[in-house]
Every structure is written in C-alpha cells, then in structure tokens.
N, C-alpha and C. Protein backbone atom coordinates (compact mmCIF):
# COMPACT_ATOMS: atom_id res chain seq x y z
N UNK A 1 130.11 10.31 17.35
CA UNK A 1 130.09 11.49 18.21
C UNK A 1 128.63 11.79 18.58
N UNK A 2 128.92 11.85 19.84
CA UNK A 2 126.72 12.35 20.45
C UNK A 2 126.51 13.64 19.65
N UNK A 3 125.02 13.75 19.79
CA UNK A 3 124.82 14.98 18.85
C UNK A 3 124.53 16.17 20.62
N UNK A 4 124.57 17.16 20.44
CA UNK A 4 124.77 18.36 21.68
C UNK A 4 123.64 18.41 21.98
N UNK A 5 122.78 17.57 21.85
CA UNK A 5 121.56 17.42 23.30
C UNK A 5 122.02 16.23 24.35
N UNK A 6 122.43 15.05 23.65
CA UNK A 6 123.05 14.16 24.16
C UNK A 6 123.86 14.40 25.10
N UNK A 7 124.77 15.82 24.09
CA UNK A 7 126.02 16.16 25.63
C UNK A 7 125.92 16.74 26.90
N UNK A 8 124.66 17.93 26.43
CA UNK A 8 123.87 18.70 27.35
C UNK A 8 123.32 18.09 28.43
N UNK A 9 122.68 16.54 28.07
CA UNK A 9 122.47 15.83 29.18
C UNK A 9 123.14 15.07 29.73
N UNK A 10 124.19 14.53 29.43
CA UNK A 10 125.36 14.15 30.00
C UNK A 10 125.73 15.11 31.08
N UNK A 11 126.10 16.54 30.47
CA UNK A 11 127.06 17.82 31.85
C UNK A 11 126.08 17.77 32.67
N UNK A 12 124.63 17.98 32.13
CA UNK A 12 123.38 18.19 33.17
C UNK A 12 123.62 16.86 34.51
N UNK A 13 123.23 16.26 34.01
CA UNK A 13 123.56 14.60 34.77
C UNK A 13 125.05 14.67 35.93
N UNK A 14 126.02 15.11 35.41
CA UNK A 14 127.42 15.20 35.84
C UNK A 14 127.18 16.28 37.23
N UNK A 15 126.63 16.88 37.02
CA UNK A 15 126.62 17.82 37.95
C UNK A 15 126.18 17.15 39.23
N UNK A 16 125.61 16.26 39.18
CA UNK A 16 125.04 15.70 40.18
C UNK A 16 126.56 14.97 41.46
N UNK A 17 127.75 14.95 40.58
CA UNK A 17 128.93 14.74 41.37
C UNK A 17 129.60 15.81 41.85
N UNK A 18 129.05 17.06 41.98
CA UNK A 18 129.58 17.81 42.17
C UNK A 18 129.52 18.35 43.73
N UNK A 19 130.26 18.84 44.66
CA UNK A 19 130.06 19.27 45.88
C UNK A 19 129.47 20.73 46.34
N UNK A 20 128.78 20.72 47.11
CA UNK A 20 128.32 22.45 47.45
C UNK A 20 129.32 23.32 47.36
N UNK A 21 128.88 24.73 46.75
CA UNK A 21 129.80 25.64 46.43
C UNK A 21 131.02 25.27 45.70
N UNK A 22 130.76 24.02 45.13
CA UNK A 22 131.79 23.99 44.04
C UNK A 22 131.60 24.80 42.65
N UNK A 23 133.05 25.08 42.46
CA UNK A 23 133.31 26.40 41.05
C UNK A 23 133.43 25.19 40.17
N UNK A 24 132.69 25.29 38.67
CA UNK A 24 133.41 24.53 37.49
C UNK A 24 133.01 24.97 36.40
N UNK A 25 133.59 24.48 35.30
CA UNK A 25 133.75 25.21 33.74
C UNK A 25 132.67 23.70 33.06
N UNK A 26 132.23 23.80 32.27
CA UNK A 26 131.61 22.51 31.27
C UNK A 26 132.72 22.14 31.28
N UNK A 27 134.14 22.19 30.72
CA UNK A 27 134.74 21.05 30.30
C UNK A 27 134.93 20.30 30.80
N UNK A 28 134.78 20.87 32.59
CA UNK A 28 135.76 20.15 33.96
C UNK A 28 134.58 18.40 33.74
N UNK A 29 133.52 18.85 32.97
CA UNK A 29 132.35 17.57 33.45
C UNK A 29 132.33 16.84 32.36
N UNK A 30 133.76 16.80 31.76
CA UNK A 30 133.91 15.95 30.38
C UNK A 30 135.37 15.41 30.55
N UNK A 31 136.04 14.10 30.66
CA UNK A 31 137.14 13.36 30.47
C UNK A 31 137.96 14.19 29.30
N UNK A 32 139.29 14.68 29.75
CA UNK A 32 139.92 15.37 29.01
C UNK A 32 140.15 14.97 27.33
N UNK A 33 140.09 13.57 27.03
CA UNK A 33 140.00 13.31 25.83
C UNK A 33 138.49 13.29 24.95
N UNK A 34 137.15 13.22 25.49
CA UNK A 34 136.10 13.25 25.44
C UNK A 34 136.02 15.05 24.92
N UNK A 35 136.42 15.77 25.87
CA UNK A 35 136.51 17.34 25.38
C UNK A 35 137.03 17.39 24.30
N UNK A 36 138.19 17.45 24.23
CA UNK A 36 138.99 17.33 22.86
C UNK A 36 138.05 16.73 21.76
N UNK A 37 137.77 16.07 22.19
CA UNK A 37 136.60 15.29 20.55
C UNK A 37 135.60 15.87 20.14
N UNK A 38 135.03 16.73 21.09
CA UNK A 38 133.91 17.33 20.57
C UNK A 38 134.55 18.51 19.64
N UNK A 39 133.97 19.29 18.73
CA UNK A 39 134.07 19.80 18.07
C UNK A 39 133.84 21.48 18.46
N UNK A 40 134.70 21.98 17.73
CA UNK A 40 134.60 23.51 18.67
C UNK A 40 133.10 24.39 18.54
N UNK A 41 132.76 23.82 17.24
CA UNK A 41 131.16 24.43 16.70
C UNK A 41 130.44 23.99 18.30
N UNK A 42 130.56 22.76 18.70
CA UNK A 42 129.51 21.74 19.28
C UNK A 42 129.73 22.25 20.88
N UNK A 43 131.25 22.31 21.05
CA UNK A 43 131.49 23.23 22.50
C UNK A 43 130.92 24.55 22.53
N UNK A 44 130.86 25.32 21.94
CA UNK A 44 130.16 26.32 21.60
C UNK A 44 128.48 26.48 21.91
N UNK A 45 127.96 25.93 21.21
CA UNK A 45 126.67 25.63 21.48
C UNK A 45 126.57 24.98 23.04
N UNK A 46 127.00 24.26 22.99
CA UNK A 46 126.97 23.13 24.50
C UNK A 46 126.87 24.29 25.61
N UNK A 47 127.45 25.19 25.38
CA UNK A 47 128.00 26.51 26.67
C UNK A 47 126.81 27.29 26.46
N UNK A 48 126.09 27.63 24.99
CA UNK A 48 124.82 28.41 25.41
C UNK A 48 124.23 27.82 25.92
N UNK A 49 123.84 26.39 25.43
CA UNK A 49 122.51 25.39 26.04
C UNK A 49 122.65 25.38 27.63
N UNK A 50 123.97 25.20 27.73
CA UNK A 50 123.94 24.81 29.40
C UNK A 50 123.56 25.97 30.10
N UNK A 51 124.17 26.87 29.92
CA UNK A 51 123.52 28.63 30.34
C UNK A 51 122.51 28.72 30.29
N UNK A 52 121.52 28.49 28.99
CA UNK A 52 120.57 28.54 28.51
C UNK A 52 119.79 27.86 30.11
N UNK A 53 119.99 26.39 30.23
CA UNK A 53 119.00 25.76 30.87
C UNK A 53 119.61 26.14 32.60
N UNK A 54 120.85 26.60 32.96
CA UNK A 54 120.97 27.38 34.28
C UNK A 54 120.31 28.52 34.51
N UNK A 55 119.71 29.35 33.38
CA UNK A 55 119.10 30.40 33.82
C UNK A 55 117.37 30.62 33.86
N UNK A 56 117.11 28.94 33.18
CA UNK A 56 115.36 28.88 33.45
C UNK A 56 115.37 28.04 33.96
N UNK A 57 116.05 27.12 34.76
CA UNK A 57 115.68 25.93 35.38
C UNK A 57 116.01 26.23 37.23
N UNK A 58 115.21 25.32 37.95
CA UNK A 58 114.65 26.14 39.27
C UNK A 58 116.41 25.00 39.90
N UNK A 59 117.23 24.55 39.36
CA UNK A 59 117.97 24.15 39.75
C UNK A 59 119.21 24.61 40.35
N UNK A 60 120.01 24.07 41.23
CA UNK A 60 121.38 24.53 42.25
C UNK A 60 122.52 24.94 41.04
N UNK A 61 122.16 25.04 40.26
CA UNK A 61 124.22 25.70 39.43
C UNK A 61 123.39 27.25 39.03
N UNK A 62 124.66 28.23 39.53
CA UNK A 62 124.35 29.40 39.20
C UNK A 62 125.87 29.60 38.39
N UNK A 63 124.99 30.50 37.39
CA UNK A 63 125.73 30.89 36.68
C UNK A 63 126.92 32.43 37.50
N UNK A 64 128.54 32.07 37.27
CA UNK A 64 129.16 33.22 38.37
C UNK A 64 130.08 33.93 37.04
N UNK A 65 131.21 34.61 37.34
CA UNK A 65 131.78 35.44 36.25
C UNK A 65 132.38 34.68 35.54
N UNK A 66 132.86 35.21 34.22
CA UNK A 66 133.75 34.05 33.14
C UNK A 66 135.40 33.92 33.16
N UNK A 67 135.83 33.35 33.35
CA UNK A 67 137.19 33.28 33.40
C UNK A 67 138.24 34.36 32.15
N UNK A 68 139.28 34.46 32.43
CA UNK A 68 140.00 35.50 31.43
C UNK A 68 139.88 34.83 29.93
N UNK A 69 140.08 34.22 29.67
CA UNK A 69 139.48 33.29 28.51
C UNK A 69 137.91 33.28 28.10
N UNK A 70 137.44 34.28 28.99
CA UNK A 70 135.84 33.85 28.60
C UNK A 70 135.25 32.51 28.71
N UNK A 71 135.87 32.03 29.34
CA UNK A 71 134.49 30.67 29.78
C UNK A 71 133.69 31.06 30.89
N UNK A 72 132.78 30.74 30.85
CA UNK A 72 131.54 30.79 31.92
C UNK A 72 131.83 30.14 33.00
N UNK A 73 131.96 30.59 34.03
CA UNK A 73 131.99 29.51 35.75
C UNK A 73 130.58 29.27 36.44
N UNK A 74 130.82 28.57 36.72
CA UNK A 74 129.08 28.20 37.55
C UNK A 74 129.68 27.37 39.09
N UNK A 75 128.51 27.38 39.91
CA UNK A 75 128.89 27.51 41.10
C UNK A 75 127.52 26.14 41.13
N UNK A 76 127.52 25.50 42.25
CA UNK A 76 126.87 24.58 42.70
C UNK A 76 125.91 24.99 44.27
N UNK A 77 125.17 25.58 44.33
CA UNK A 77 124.88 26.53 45.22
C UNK A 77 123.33 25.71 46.19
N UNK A 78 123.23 25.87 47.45
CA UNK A 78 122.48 25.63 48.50
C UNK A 78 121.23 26.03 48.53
N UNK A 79 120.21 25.51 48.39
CA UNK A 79 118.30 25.61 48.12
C UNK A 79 117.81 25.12 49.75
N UNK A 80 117.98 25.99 50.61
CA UNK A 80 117.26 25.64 51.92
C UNK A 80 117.62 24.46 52.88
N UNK A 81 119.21 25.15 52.78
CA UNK A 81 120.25 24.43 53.59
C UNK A 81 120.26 23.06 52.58
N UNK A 82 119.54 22.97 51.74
CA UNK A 82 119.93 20.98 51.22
C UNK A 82 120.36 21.20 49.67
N UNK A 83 121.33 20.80 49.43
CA UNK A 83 121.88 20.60 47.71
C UNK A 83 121.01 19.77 46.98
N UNK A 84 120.72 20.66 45.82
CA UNK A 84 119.50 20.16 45.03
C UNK A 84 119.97 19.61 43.51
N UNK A 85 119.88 18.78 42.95
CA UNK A 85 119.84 18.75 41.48
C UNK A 85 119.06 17.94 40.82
N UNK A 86 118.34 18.84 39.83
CA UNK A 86 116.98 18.56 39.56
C UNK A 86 117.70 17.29 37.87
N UNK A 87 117.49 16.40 37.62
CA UNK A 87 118.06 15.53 36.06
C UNK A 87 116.88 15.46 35.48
C-alpha cells in the first residue's frame, strides 16, 4: 500500500484529466477498488492534504461546498481564459 504522500501525488497528478468546471470528490481520482484499499485513517488524511495543498497552491481546483456526507467538492476552474495545472 503507497504511503499518503504517494497518494496525494497520484490525485494531484489525476487532476490533470479533468475538464474545466468539472465538480469531483478525491475518490472520483482513484479506481473504485484502489479506494476501497486505502485505509479510512489514510482517506482521511489524504482529504486534509489535498485541501491543504488547494488552498496554498496558485493552482486551477478550488475548493466548493461538501456534499451531505461531508466530503469536500472541488471544482476545476479557469486562470485567464486557459486551464491550468500546476504537477
């Protein structure tokens, strides 16, 4: 099992498939059995880190409201008409 920097850069990386103004959750950027494996401690953390680095990094995912479940949504958002993602 990667250790949650590993994964962090994996979702980070993933994002890069993502389309303008697209809505998604971390899990959506993990193969449904890949999610499942990680560990709930490790999902946990994974969701601050990623927050963590959406809210100091000069990059396109903004952080938007959390779903009824409390997950965090993030949005894939437009930097001067051109989609940016910084890896």
């Amino acid at each position: 099992m990667p250790d949650v920097n590993e994964l962090l850069n994996f979702a980070i990386q993933e994002t890069e498939n993502l389309n303008q103004d697209e809505v998604f959750l971390i899990r959506d950027l993990f193969k449904g059995y890949e999610w499942n494996r990680i560990s709930r401690s490790q999902r946990l953390l994974l969701g601050t880190l990623f927050l963590n680095y959406v809210n100091t990094s000069k990059d396109s995912i903004q952080a938007i409201e959390k779903t009824s479940s409390g997950q965090q949504k993030y949005r894939i958002k437009v930097n001067n008409g051109q989609l940016y993602v910084a890896t």
